[in-house]
PDB file of N, CA and C in Angstrom:
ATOM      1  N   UNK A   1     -62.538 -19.734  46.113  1.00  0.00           N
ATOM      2  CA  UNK A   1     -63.467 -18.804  45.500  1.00  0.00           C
ATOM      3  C   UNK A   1     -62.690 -17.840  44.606  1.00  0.00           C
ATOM      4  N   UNK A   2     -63.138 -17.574  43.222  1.00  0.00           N
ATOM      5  CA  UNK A   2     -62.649 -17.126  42.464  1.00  0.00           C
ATOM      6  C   UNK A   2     -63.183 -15.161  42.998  1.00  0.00           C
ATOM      7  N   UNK A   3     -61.904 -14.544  42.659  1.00  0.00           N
ATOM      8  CA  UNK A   3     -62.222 -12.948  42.497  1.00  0.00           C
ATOM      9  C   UNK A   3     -63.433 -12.964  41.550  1.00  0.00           C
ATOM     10  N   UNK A   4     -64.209 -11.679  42.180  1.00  0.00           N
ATOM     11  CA  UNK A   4     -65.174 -10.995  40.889  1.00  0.00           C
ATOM     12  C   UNK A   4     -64.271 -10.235  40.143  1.00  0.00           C
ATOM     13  N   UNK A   5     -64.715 -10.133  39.118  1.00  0.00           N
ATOM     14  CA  UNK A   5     -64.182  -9.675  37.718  1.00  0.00           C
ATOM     15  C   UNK A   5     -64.861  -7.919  38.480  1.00  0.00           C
ATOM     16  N   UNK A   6     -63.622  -7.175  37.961  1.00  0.00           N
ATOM     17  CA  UNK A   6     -63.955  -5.584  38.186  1.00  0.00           C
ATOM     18  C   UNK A   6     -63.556  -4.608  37.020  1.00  0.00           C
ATOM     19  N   UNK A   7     -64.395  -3.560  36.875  1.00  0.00           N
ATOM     20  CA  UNK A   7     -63.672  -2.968  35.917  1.00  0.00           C
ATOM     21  C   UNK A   7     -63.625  -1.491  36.691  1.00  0.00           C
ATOM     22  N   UNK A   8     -62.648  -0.966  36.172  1.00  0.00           N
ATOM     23  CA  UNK A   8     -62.351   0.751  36.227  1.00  0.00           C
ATOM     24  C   UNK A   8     -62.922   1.557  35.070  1.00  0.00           C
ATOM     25  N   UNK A   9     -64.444   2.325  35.251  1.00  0.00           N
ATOM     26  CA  UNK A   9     -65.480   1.938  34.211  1.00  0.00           C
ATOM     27  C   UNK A   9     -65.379   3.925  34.186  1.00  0.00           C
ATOM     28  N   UNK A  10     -65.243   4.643  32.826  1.00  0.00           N
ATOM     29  CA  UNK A  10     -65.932   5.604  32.527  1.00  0.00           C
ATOM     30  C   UNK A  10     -67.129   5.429  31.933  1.00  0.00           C
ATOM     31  N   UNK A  11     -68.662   5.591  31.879  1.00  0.00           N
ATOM     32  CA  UNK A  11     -69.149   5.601  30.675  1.00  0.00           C
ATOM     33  C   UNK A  11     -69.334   6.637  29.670  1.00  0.00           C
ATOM     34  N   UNK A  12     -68.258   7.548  29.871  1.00  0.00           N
ATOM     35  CA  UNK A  12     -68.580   8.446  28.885  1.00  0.00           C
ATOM     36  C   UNK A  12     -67.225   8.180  27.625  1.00  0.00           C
ATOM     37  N   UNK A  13     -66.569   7.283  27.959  1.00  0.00           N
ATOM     38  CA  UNK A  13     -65.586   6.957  27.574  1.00  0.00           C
ATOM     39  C   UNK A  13     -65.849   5.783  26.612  1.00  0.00           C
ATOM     40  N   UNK A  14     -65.797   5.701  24.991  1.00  0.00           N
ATOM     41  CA  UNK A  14     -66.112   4.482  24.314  1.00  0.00           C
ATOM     42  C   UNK A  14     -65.661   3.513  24.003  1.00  0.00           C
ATOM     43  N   UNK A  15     -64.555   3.715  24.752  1.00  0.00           N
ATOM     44  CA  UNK A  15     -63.664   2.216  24.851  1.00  0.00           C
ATOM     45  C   UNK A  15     -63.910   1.333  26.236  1.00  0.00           C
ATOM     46  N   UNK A  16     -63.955   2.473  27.143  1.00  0.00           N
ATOM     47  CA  UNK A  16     -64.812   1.637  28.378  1.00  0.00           C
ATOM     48  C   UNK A  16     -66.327   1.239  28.225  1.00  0.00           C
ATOM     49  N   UNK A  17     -67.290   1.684  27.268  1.00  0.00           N
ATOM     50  CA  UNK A  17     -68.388   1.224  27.062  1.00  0.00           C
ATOM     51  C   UNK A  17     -68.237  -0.314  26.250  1.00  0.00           C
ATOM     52  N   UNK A  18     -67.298  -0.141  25.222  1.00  0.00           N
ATOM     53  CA  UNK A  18     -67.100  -0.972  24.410  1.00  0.00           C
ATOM     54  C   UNK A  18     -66.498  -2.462  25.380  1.00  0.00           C
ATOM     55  N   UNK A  19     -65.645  -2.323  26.230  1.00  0.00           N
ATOM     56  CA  UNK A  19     -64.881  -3.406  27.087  1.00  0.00           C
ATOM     57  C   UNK A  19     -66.049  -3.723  27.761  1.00  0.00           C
ATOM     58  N   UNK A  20     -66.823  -3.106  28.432  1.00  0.00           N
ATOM     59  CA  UNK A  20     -67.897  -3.543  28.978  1.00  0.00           C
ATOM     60  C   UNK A  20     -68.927  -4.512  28.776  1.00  0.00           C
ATOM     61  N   UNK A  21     -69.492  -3.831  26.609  1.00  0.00           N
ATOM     62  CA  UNK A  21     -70.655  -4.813  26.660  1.00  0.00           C
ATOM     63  C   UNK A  21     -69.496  -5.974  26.264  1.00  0.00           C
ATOM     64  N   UNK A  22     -68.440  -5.946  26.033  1.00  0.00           N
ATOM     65  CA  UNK A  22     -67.475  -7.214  25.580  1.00  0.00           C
ATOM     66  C   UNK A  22     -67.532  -8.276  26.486  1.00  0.00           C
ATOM     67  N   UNK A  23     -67.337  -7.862  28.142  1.00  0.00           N
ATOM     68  CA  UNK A  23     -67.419  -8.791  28.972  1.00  0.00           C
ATOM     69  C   UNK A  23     -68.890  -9.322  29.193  1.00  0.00           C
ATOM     70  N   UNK A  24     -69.777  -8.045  29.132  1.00  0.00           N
ATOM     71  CA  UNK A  24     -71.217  -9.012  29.212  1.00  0.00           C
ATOM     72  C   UNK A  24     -71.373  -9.945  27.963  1.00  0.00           C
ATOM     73  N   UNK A  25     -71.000  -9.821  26.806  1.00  0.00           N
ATOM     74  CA  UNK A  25     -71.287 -10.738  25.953  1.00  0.00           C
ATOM     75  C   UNK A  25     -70.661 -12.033  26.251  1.00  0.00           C
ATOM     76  N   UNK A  26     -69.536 -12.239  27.101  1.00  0.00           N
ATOM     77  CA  UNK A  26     -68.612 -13.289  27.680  1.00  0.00           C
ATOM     78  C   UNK A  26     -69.363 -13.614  28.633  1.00  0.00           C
ATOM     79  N   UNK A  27     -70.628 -13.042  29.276  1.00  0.00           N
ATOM     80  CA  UNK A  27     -71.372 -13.724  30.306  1.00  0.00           C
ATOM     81  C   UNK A  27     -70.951 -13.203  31.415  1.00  0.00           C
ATOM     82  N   UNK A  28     -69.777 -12.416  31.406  1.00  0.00           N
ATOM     83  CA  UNK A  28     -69.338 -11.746  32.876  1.00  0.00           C
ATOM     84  C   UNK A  28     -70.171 -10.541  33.629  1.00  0.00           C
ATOM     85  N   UNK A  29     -70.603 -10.378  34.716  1.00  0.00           N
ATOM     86  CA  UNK A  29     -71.432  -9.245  35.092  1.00  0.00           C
ATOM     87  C   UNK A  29     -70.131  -8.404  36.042  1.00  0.00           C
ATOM     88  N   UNK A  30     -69.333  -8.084  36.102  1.00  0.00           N
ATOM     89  CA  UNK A  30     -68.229  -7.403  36.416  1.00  0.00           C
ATOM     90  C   UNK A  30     -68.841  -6.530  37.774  1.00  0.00           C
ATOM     91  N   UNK A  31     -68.345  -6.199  38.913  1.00  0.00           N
ATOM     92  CA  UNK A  31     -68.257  -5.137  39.929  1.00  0.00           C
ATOM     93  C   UNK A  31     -67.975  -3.719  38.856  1.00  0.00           C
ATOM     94  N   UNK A  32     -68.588  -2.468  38.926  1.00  0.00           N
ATOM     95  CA  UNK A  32     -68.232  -1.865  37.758  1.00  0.00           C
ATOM     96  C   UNK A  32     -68.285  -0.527  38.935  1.00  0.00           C
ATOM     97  N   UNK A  33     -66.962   0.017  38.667  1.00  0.00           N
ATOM     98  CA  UNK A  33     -66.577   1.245  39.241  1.00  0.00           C
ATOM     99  C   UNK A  33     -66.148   2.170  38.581  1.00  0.00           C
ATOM    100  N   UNK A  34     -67.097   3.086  39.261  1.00  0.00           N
ATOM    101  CA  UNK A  34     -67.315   4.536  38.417  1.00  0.00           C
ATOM    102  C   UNK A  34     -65.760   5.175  39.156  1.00  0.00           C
ATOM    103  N   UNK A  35     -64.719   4.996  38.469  1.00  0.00           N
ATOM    104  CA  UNK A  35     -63.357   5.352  39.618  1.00  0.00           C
ATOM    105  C   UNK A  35     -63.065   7.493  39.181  1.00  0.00           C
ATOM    106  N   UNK A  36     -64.316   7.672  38.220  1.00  0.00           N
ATOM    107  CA  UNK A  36     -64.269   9.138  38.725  1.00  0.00           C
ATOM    108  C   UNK A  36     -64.598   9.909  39.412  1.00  0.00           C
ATOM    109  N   UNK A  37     -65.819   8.954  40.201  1.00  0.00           N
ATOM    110  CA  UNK A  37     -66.286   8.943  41.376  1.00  0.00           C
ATOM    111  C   UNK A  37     -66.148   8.670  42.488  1.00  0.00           C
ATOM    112  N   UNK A  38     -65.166   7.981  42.287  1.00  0.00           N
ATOM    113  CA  UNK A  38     -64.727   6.434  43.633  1.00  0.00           C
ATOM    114  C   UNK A  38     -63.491   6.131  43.141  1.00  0.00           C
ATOM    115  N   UNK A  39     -62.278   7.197  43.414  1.00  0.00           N
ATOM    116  CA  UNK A  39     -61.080   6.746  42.843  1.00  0.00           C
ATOM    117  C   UNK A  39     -60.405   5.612  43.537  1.00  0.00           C
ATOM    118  N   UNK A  40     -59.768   5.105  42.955  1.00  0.00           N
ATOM    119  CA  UNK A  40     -58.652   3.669  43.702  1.00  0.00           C
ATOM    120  C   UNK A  40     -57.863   4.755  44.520  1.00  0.00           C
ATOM    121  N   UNK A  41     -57.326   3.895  45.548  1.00  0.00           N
ATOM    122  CA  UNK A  41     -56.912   4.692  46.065  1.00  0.00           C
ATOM    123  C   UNK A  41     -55.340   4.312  45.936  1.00  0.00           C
ATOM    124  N   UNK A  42     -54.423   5.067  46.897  1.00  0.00           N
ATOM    125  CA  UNK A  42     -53.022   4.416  46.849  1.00  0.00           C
ATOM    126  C   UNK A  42     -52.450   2.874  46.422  1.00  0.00           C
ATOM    127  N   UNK A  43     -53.472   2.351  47.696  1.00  0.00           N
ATOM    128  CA  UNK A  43     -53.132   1.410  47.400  1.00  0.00           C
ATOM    129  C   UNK A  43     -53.383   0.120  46.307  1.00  0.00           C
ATOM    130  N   UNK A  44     -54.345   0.180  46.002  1.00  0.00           N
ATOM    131  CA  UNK A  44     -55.474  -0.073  44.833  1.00  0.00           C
ATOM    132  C   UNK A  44     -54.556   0.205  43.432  1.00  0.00           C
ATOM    133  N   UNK A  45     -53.983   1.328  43.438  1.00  0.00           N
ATOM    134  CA  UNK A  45     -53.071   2.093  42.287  1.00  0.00           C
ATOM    135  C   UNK A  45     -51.825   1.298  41.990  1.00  0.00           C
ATOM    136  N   UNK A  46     -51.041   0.876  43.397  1.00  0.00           N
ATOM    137  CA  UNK A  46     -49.862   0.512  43.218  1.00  0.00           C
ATOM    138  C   UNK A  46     -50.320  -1.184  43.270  1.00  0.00           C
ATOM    139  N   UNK A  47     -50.799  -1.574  43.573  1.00  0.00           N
ATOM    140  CA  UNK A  47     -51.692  -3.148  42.814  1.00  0.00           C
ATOM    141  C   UNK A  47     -51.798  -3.082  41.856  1.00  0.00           C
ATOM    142  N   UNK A  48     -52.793  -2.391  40.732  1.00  0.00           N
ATOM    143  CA  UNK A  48     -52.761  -2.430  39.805  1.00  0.00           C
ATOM    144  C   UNK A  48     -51.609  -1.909  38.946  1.00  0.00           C
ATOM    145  N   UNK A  49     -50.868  -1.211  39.283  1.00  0.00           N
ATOM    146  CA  UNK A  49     -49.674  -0.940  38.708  1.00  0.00           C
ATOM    147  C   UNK A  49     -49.005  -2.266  38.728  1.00  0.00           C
ATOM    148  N   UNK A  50     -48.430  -3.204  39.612  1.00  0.00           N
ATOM    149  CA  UNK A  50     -48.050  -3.986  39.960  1.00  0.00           C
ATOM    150  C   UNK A  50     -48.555  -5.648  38.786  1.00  0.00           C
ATOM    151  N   UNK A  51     -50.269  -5.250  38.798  1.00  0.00           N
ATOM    152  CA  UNK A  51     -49.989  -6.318  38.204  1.00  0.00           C
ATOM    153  C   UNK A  51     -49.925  -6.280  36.690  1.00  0.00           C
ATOM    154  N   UNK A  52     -50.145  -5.076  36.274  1.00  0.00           N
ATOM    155  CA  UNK A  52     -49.945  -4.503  34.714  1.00  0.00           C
ATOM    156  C   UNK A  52     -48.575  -4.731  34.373  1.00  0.00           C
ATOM    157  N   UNK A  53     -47.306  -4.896  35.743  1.00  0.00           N
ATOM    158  CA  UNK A  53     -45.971  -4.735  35.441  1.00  0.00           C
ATOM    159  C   UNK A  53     -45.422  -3.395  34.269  1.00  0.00           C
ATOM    160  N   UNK A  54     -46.471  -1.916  34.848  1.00  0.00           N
ATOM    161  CA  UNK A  54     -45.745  -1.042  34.365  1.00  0.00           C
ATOM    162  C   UNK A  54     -45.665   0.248  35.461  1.00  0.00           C
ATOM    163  N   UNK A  55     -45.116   1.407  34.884  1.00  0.00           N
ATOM    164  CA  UNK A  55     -44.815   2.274  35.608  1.00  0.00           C
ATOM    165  C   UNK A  55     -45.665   3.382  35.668  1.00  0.00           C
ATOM    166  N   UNK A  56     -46.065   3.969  36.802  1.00  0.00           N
ATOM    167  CA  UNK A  56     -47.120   4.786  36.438  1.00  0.00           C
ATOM    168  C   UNK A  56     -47.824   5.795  35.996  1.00  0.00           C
ATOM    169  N   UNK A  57     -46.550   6.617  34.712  1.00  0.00           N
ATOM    170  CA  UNK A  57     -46.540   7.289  33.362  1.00  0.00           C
ATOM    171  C   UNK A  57     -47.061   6.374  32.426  1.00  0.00           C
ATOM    172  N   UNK A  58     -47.141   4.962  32.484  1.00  0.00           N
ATOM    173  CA  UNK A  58     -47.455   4.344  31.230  1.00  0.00           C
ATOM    174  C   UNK A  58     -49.364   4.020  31.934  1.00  0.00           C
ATOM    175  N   UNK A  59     -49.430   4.229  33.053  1.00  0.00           N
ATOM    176  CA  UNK A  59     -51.146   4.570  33.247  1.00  0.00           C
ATOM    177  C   UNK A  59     -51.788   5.895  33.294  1.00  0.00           C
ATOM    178  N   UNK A  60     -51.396   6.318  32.861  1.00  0.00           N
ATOM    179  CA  UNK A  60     -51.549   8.382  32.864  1.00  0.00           C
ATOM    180  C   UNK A  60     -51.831   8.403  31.610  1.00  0.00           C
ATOM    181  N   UNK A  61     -53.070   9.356  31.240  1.00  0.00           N
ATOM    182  CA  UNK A  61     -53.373  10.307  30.161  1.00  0.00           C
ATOM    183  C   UNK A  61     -52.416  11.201  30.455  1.00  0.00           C
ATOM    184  N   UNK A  62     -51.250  11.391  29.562  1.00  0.00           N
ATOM    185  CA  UNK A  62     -50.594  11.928  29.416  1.00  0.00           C
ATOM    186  C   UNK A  62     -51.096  13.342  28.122  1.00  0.00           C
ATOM    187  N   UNK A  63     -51.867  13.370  27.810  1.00  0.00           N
ATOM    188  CA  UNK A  63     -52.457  14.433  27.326  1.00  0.00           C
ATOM    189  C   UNK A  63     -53.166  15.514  27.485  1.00  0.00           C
ATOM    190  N   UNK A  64     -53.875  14.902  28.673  1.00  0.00           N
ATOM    191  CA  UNK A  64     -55.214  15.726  29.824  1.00  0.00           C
ATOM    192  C   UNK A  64     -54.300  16.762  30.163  1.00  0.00           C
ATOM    193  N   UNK A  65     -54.683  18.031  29.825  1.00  0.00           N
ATOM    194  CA  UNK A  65     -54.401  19.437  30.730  1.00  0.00           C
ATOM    195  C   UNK A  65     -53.929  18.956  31.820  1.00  0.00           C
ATOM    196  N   UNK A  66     -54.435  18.740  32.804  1.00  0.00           N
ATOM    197  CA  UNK A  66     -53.922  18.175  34.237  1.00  0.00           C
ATOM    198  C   UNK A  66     -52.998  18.034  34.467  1.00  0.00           C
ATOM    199  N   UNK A  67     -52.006  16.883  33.266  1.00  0.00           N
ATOM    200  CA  UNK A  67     -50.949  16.268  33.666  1.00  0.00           C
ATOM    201  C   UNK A  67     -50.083  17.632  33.316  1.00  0.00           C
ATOM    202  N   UNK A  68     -50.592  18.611  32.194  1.00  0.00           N
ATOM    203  CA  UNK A  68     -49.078  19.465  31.896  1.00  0.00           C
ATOM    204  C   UNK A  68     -49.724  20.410  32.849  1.00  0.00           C
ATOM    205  N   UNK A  69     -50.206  20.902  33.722  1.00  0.00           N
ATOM    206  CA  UNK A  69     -50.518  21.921  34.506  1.00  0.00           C
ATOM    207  C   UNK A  69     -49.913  20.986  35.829  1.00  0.00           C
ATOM    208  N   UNK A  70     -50.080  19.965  35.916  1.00  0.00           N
ATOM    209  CA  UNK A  70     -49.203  19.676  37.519  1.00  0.00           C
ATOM    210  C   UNK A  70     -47.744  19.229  37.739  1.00  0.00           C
ATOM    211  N   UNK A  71     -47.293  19.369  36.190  1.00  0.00           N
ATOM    212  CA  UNK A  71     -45.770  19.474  35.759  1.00  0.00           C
ATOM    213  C   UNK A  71     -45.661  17.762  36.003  1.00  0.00           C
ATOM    214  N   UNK A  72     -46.452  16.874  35.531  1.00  0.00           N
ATOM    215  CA  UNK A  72     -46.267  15.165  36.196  1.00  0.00           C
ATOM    216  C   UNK A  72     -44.940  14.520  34.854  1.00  0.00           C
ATOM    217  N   UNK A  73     -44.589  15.700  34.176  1.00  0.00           N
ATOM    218  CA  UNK A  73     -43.350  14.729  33.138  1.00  0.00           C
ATOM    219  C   UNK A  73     -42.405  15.458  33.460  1.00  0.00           C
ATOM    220  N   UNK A  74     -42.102  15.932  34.899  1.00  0.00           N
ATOM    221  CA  UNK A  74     -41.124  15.812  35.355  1.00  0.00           C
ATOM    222  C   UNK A  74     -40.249  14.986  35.670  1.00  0.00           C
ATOM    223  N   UNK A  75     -39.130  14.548  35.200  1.00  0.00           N
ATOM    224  CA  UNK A  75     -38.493  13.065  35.443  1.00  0.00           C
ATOM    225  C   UNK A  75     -37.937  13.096  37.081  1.00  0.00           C
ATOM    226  N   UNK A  76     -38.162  13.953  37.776  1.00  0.00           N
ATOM    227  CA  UNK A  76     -37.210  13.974  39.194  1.00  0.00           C
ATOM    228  C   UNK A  76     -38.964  13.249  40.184  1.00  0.00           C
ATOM    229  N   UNK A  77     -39.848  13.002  39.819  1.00  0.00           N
ATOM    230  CA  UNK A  77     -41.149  12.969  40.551  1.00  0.00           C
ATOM    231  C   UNK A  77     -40.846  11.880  40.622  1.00  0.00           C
ATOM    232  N   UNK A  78     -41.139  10.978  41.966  1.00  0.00           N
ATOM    233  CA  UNK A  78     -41.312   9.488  42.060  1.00  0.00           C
ATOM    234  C   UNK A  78     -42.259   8.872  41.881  1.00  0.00           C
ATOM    235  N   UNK A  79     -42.201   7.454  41.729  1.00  0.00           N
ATOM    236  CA  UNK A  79     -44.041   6.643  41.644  1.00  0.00           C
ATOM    237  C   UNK A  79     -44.442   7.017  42.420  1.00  0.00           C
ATOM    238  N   UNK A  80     -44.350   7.449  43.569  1.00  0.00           N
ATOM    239  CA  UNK A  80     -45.366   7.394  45.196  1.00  0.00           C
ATOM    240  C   UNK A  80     -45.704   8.640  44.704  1.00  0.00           C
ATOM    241  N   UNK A  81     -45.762   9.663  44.119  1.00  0.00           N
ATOM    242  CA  UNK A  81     -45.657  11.542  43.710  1.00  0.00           C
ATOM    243  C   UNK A  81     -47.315  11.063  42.980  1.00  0.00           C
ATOM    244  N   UNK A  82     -46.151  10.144  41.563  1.00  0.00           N
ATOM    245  CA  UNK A  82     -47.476   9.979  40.514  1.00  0.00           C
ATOM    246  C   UNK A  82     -48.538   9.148  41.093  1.00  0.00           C
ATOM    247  N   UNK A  83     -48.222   8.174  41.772  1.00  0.00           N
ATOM    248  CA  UNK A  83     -49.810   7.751  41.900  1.00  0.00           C
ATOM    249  C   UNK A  83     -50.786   8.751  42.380  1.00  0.00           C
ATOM    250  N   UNK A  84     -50.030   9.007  43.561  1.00  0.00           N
ATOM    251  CA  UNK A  84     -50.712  10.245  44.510  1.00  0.00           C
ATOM    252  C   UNK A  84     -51.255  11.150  43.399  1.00  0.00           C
ATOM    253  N   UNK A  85     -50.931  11.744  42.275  1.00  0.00           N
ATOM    254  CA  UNK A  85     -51.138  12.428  41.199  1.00  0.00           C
ATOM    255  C   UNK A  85     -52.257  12.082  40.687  1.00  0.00           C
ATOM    256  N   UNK A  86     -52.876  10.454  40.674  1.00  0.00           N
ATOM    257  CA  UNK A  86     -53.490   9.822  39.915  1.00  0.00           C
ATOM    258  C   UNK A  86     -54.887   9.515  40.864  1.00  0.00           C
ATOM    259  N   UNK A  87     -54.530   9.416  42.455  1.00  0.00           N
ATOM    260  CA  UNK A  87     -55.555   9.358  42.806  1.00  0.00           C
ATOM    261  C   UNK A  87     -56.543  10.645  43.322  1.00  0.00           C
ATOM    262  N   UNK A  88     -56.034  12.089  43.039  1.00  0.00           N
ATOM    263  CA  UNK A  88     -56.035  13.044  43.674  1.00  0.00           C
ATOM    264  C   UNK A  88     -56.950  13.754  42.328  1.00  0.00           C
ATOM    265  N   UNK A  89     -56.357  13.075  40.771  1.00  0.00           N
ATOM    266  CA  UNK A  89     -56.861  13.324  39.749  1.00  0.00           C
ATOM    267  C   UNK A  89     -57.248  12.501  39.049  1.00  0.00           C
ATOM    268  N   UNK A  90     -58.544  11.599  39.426  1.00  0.00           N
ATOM    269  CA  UNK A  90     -58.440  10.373  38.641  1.00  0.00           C
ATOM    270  C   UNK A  90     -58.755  10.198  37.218  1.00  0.00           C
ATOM    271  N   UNK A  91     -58.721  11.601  36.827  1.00  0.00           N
ATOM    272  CA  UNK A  91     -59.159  11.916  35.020  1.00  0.00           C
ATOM    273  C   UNK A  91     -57.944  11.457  34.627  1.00  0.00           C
ATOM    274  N   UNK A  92     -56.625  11.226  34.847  1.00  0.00           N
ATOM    275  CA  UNK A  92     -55.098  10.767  34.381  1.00  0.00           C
ATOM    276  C   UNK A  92     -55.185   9.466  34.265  1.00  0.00           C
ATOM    277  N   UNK A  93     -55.882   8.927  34.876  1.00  0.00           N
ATOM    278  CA  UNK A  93     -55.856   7.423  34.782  1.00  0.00           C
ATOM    279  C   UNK A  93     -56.659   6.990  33.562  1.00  0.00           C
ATOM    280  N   UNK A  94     -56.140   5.720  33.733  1.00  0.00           N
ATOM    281  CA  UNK A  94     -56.339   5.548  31.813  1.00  0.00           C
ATOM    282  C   UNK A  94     -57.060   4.445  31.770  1.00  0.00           C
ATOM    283  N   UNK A  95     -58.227   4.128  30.735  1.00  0.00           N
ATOM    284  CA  UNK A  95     -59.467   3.496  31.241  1.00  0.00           C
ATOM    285  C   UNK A  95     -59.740   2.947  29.807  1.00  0.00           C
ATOM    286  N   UNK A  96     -60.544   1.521  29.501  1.00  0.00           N
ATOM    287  CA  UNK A  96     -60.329   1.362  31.197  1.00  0.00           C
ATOM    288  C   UNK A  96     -59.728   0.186  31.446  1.00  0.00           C
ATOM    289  N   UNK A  97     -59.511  -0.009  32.845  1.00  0.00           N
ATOM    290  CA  UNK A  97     -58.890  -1.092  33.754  1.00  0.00           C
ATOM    291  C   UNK A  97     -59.863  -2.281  33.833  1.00  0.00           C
ATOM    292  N   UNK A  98     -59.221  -3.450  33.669  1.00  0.00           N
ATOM    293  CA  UNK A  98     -60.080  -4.520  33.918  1.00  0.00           C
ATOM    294  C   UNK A  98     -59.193  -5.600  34.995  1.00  0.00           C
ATOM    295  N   UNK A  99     -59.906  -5.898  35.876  1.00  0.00           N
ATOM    296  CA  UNK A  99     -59.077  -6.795  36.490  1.00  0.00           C
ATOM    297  C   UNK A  99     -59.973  -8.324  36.874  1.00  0.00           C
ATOM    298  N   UNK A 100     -58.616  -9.592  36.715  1.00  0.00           N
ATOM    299  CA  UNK A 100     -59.993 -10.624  37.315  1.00  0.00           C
ATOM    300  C   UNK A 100     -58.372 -11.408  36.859  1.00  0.00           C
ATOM    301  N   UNK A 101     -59.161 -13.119  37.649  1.00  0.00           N
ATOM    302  CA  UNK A 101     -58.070 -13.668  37.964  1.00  0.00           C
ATOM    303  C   UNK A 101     -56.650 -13.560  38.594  1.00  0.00           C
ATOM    304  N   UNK A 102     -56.872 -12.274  39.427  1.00  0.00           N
ATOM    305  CA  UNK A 102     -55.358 -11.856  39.803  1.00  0.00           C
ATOM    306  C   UNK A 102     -54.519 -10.941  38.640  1.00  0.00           C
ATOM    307  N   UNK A 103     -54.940 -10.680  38.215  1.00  0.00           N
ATOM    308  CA  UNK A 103     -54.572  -9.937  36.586  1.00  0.00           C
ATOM    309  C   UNK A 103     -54.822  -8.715  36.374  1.00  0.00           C
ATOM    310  N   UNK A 104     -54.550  -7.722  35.228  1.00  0.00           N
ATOM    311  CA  UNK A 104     -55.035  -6.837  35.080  1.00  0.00           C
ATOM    312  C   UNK A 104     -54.826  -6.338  34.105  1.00  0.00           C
ATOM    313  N   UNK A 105     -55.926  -5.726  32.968  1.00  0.00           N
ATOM    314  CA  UNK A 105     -55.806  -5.717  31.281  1.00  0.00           C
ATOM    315  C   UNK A 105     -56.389  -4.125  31.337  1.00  0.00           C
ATOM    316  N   UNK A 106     -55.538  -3.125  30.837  1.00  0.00           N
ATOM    317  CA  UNK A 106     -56.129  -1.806  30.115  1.00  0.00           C
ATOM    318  C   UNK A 106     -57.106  -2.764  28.634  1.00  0.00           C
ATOM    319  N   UNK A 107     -57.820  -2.142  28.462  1.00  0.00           N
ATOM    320  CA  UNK A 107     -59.140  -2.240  27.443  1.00  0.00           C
ATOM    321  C   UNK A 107     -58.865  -1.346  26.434  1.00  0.00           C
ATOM    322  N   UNK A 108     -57.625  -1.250  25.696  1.00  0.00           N
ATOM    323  CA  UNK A 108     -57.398  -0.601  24.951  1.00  0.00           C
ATOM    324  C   UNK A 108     -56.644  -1.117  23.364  1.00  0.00           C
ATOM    325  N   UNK A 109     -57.053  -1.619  23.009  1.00  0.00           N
ATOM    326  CA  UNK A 109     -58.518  -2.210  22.275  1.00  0.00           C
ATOM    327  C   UNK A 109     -58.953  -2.877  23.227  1.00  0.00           C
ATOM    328  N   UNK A 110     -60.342  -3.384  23.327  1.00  0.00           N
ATOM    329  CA  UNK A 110     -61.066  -3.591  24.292  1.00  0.00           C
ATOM    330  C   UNK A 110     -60.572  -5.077  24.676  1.00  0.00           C
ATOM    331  N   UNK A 111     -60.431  -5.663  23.209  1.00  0.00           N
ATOM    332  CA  UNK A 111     -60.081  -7.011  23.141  1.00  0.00           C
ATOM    333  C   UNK A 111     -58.630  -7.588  23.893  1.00  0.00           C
ATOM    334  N   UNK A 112     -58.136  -7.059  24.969  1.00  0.00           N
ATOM    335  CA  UNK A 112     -56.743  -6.992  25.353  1.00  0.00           C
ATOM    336  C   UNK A 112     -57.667  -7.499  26.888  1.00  0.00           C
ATOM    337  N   UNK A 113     -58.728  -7.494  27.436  1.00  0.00           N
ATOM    338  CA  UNK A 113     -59.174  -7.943  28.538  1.00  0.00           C
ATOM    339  C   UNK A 113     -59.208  -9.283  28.388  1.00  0.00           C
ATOM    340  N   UNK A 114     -59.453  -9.747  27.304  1.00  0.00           N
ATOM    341  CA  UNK A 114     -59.721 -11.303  26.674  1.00  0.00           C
ATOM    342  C   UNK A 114     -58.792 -12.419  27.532  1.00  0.00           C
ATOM    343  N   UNK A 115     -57.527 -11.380  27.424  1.00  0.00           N
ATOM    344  CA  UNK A 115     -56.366 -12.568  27.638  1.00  0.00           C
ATOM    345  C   UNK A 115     -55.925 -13.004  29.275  1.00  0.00           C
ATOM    346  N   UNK A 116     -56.647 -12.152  30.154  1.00  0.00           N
ATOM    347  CA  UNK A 116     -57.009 -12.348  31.448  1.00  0.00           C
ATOM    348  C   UNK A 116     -58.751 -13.351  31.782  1.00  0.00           C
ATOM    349  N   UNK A 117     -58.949 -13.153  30.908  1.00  0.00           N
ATOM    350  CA  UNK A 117     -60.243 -14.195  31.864  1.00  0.00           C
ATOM    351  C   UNK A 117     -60.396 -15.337  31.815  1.00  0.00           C
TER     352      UNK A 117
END
């Protein structure tokens, strides 16, 4: 049995609207999580970190107030610091996330989910 296709969904966000109707036009009806509501949690974080194969400054809005008010470009902070950072603030996390097939595509251009399904 194949995974359902999930996304890490803002809708106020128009690149996550945009990845969205992209996959419904592909016929996909995706699990769709509101993760500002329902953040991933630790472990969920370091999975998807994992299968993005990046580090978890390169999944951070690094622009959001948040990150320079909780000092997170501190280089002495570890991944276990930042995720914790990320699930505690899930406005840092960077959206959106698409995952399916064991995979996992930021939607940034939207068209970057493509290459996972």
């Amino acid at each position: 049995m194949t995974e359902q296709t999930r996304i890490f969904h803002n809708p106020r966000c128009s690149k996550s609207r945009q990845t969205l109707e992209l996959l419904e036009q592909k016929g996909i009806e995706p699990e769709i999580i509101r993760y500002l509501e329902t953040p991933p949690t630790e472990q969920e974080l370091l999975h998807i970190l994992d299968l993005l194969g990046c580090e978890p400054r390169e999944l951070m809005r690094t622009k959001e107030p948040e990150y320079k008010e909780q000092n997170l470009a501190n280089p002495e902070l570890t991944r276990e610091q930042l995720v914790q950072a990320m699930v505690a603030t899930p406005k840092l996390i960077e959206r959106p996330i698409v995952l399916a097939n064991n995979k996992a595509a930021i939607g940034r251009p939207p068209e970057t989910v493509l290459d996972i399904l």
